[in-house]
N, C-alpha and C. Protein backbone atom coordinates (compact mmCIF):
# COMPACT_ATOMS: atom_id res chain seq x y z
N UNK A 1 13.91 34.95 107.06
CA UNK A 1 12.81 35.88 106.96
C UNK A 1 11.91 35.72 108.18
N UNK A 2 11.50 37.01 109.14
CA UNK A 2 10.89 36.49 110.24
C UNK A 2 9.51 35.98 109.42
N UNK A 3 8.67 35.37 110.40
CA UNK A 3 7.32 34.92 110.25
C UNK A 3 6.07 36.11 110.47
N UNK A 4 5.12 35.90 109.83
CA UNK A 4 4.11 36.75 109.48
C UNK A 4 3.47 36.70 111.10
N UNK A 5 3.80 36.48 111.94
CA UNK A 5 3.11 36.74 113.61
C UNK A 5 2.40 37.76 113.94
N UNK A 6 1.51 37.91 115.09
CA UNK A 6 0.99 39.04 115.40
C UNK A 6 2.05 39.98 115.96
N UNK A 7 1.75 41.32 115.58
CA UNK A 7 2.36 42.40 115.98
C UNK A 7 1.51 43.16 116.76
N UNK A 8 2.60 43.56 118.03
CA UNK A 8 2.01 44.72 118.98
C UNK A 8 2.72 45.74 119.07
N UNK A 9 1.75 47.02 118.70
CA UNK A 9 2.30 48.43 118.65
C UNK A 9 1.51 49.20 119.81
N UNK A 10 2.61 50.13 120.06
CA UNK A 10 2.07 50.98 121.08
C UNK A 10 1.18 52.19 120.72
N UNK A 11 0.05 52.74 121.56
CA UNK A 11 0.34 53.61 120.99
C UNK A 11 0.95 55.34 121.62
N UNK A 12 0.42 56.04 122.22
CA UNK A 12 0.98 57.83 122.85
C UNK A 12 0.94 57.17 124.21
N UNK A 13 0.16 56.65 124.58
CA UNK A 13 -0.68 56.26 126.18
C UNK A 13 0.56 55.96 126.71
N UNK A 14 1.28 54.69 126.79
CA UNK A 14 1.36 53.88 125.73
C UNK A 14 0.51 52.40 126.15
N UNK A 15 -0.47 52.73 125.00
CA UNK A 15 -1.89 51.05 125.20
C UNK A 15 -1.09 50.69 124.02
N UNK A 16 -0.85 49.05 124.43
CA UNK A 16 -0.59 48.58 123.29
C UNK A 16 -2.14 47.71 122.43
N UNK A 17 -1.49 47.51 121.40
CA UNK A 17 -2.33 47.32 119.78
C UNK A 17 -2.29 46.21 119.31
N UNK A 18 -3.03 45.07 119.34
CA UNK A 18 -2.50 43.84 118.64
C UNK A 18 -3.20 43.52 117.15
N UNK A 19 -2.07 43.55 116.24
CA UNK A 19 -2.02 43.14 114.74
C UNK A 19 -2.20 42.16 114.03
N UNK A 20 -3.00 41.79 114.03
CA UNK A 20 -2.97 40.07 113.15
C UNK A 20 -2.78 40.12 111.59
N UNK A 21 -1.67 39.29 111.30
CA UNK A 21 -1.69 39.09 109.90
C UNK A 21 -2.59 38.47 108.71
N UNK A 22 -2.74 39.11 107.87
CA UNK A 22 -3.76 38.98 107.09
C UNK A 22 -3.79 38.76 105.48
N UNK A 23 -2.19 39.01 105.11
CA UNK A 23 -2.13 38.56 104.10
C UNK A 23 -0.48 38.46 104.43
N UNK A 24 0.26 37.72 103.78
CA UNK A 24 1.74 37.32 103.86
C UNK A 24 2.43 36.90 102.80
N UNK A 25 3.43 38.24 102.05
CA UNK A 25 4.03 37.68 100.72
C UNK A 25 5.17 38.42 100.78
N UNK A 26 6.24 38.36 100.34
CA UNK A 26 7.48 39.57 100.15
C UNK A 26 7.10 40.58 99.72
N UNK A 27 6.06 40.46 98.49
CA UNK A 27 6.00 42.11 98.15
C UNK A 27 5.43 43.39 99.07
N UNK A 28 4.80 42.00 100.13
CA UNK A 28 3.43 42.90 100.97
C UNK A 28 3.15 41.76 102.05
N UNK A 29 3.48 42.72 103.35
CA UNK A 29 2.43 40.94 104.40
C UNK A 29 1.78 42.95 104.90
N UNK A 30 0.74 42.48 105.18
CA UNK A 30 -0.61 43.45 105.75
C UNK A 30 -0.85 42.60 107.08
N UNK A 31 -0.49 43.51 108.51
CA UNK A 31 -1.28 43.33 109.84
C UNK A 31 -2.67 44.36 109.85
N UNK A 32 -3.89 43.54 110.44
CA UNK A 32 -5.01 44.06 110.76
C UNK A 32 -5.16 44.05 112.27
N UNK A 33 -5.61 45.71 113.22
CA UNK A 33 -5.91 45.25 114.39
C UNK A 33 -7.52 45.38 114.23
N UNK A 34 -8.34 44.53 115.19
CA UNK A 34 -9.55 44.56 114.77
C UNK A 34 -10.58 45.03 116.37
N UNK A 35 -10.04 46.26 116.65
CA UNK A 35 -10.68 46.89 117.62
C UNK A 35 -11.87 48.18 117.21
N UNK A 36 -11.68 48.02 115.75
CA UNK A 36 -12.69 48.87 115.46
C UNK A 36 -14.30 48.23 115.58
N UNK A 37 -15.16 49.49 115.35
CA UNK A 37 -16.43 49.04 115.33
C UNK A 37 -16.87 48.19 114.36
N UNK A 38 -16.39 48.75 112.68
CA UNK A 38 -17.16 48.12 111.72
C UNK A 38 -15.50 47.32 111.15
N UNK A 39 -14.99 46.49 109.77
CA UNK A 39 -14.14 46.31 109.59
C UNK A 39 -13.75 47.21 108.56
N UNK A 40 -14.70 48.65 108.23
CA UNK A 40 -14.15 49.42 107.27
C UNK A 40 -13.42 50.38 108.61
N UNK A 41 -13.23 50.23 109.57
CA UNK A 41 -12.92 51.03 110.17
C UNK A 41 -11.43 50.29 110.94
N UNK A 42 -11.01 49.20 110.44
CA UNK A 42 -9.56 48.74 111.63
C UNK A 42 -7.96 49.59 110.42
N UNK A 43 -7.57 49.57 111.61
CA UNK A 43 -6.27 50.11 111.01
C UNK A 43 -5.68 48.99 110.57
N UNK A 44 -4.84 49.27 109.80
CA UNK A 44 -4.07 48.54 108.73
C UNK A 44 -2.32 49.01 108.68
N UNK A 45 -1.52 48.02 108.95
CA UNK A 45 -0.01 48.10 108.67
C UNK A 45 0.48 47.20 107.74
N UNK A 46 0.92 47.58 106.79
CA UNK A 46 2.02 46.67 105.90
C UNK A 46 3.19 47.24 105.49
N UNK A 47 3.53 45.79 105.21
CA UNK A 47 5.66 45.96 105.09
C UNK A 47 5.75 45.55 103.81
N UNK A 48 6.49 45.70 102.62
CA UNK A 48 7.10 44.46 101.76
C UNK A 48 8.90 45.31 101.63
N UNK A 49 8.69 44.13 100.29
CA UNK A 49 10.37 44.42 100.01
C UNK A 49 10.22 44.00 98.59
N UNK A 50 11.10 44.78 97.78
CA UNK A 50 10.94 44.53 96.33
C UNK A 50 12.47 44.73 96.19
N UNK A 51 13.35 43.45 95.80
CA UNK A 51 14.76 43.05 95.63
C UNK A 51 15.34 43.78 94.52
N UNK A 52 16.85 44.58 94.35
CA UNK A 52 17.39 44.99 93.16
C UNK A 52 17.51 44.21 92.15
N UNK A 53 17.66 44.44 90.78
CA UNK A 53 17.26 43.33 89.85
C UNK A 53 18.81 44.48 88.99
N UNK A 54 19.29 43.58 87.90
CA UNK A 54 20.09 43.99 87.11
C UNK A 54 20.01 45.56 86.69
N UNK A 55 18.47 45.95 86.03
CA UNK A 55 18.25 47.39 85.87
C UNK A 55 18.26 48.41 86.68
N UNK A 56 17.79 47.36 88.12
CA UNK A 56 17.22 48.89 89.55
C UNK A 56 18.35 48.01 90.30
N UNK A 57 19.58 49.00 90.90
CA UNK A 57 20.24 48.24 91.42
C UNK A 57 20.11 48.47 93.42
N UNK A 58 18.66 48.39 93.57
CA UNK A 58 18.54 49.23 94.87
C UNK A 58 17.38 48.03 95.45
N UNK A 59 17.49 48.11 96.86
CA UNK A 59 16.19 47.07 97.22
C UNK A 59 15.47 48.36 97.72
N UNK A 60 13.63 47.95 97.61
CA UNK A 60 12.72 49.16 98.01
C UNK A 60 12.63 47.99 99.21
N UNK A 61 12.44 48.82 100.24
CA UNK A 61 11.19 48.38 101.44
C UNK A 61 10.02 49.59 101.63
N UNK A 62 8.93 49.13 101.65
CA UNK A 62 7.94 50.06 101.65
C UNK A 62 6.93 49.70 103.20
N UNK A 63 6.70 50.89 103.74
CA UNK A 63 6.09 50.57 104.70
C UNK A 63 4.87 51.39 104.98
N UNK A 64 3.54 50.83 105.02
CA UNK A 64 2.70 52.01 105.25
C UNK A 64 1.44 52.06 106.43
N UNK A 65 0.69 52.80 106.85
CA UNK A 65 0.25 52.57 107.99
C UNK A 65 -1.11 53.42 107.91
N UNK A 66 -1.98 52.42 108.10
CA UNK A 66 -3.76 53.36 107.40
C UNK A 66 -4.25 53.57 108.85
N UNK A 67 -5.16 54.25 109.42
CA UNK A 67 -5.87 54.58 110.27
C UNK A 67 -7.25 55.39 109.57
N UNK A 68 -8.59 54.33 109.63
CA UNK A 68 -9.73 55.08 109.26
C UNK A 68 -10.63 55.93 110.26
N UNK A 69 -11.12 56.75 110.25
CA UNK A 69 -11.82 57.41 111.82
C UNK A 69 -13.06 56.97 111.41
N UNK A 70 -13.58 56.35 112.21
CA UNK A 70 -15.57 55.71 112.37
C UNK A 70 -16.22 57.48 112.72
N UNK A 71 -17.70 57.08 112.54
CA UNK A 71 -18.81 58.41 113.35
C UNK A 71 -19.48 57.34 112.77
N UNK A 72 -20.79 58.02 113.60
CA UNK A 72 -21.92 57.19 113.50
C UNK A 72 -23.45 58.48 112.93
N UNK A 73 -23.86 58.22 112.47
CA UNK A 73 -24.70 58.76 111.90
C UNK A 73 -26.58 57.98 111.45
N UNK A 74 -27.40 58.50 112.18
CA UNK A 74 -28.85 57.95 111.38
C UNK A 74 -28.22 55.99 112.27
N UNK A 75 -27.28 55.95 113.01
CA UNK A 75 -27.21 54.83 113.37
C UNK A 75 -26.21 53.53 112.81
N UNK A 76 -25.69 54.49 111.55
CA UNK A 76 -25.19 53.87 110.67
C UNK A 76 -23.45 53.99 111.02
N UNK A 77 -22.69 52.68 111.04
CA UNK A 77 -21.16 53.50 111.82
C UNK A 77 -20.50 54.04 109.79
N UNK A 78 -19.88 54.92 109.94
CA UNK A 78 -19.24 55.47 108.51
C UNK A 78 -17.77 56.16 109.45
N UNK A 79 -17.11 56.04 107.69
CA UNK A 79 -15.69 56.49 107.38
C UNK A 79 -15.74 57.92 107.90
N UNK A 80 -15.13 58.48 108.56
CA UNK A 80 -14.90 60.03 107.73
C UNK A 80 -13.86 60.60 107.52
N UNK A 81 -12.49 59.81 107.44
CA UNK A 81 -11.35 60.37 106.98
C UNK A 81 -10.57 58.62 107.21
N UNK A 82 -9.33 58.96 106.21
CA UNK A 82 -8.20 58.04 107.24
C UNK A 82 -6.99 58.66 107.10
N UNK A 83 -6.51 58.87 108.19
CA UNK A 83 -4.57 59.32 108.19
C UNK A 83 -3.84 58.21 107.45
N UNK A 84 -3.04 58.68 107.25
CA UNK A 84 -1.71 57.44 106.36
C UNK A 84 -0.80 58.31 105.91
N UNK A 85 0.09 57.14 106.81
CA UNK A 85 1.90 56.79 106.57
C UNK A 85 2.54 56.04 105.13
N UNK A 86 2.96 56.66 104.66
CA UNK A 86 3.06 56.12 103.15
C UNK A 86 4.80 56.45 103.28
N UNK A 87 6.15 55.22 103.64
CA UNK A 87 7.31 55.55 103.65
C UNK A 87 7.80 54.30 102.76
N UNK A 88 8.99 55.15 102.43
CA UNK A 88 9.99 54.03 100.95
C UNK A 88 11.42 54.09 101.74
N UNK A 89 12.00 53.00 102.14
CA UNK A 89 13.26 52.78 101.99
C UNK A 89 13.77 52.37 100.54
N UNK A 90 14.70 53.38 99.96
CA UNK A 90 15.43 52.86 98.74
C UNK A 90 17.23 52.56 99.08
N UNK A 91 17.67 51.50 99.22
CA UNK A 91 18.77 50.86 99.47
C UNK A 91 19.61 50.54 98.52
N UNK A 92 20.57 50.65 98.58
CA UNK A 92 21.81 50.14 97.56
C UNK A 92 22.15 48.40 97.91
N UNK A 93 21.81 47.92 96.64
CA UNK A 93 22.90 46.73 96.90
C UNK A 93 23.54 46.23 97.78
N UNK A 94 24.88 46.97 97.43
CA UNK A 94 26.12 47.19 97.56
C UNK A 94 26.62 47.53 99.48
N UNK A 95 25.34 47.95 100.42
CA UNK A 95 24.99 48.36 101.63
C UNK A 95 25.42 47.09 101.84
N UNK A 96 25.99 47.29 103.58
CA UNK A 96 26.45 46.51 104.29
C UNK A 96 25.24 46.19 105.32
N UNK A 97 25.35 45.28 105.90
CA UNK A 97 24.36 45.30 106.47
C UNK A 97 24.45 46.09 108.85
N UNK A 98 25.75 46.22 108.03
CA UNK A 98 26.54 47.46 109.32
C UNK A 98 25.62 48.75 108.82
N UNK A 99 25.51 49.20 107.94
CA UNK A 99 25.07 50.40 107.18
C UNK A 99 23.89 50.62 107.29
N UNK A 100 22.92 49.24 106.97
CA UNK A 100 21.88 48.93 106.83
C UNK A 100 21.19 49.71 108.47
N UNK A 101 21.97 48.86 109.42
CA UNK A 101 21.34 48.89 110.94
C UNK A 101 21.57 50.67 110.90
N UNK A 102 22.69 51.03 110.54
CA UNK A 102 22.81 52.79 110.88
C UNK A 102 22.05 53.47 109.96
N UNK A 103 21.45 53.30 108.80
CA UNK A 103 20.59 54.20 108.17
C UNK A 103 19.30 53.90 108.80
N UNK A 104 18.81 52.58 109.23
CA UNK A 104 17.72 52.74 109.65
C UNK A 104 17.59 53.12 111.27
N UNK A 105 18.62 52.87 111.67
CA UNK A 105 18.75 54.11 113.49
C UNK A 105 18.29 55.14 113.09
N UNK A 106 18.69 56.26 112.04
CA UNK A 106 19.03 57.50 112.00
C UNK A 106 17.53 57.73 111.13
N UNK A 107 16.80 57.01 110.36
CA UNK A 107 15.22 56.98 110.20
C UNK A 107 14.70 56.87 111.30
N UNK A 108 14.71 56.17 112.26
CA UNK A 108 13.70 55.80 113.32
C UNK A 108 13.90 57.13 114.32
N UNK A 109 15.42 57.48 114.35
CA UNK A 109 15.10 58.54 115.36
C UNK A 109 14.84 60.13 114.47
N UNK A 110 15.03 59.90 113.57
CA UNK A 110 14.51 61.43 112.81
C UNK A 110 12.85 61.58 112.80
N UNK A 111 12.28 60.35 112.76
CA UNK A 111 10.71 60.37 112.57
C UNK A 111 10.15 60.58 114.27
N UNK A 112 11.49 60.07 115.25
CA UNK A 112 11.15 59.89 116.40
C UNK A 112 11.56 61.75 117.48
N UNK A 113 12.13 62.45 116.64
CA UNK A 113 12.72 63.52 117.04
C UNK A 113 12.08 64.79 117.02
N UNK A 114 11.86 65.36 117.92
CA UNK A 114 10.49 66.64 118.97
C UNK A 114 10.31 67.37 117.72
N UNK A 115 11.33 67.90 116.90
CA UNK A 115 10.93 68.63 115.59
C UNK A 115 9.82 68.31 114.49
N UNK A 116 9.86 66.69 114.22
CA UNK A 116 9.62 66.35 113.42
C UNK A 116 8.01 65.87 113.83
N UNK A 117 7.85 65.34 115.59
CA UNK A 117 6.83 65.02 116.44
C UNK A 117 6.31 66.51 116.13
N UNK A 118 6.29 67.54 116.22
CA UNK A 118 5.73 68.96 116.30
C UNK A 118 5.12 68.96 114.34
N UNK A 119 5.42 68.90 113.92
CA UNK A 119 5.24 68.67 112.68
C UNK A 119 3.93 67.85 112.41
N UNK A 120 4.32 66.52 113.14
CA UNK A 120 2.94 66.32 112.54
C UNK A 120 1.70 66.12 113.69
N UNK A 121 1.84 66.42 114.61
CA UNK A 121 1.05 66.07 115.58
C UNK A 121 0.48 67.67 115.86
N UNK A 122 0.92 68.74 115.70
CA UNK A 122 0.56 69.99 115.65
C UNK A 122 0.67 70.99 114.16
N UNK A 123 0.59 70.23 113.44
CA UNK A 123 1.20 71.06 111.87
C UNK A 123 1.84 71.94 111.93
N UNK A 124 3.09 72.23 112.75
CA UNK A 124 3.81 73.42 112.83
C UNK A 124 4.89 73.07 111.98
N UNK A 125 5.47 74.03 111.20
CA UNK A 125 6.48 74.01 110.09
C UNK A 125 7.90 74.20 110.70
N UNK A 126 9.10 74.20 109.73
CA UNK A 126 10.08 74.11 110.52
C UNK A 126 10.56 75.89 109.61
N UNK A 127 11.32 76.77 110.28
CA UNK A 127 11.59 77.85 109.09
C UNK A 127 12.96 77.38 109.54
């Protein structure tokens, strides 16, 4: 199992982002970067994994990714929205871990692919 380490993400620029871990468990390790103004305002990444059990014969990995936007107001720094990435890998068992590496290629480049970039970076739909 890798170790709960800091993580660096890029971001459009590409400036990279450094993540410090902040809580660390299988169900859930949470990176915090802490470049915001207030700490209601740092973005937030977490990973877990929840193992197939006799009834659910599938492993979840869940991955999600908060971004709060600061303003300042009367002096005061405040929330006024946050974007979020809310994604589920649901896996079979029975997956190879040959399989494993090719379903998650074919996630990374579908989320990574001009259609899908147009989508959410311009809300344009697909007909």
């Amino acid at each position: 199992m890798p170790s709960a380490a800091q993580l660096v993400i890029a971001d459009q620029v590409p400036t990279n982002h450094n993540f410090d871990p902040v809580e660390a468990a299988m169900v859930k390790t949470t990176w915090v970067n802490t470049e915001a103004t207030t700490s209601l305002g740092r973005m937030t990444v977490s990973a877990g994994i929840s193992l197939a059990t006799a009834k659910r014969p599938t492993n979840r990995v869940t991955v999600r990714v908060a971004k709060p936007f600061e303003y300042t107001a009367d002096g005061i720094v405040l929330i006024r929205d946050t974007a979020r990435y809310n994604g589920e890998f649901v896996l079979p068992s029975a997956m190879s871990a040959t399989e494993m590496l090719y379903f998650e290629a074919i996630c990374r480049n579908f989320t990574g692919h001009a259609t899908i970039k147009a989508m959410i970076n311009a809300l344009t739909a697909v007909w």
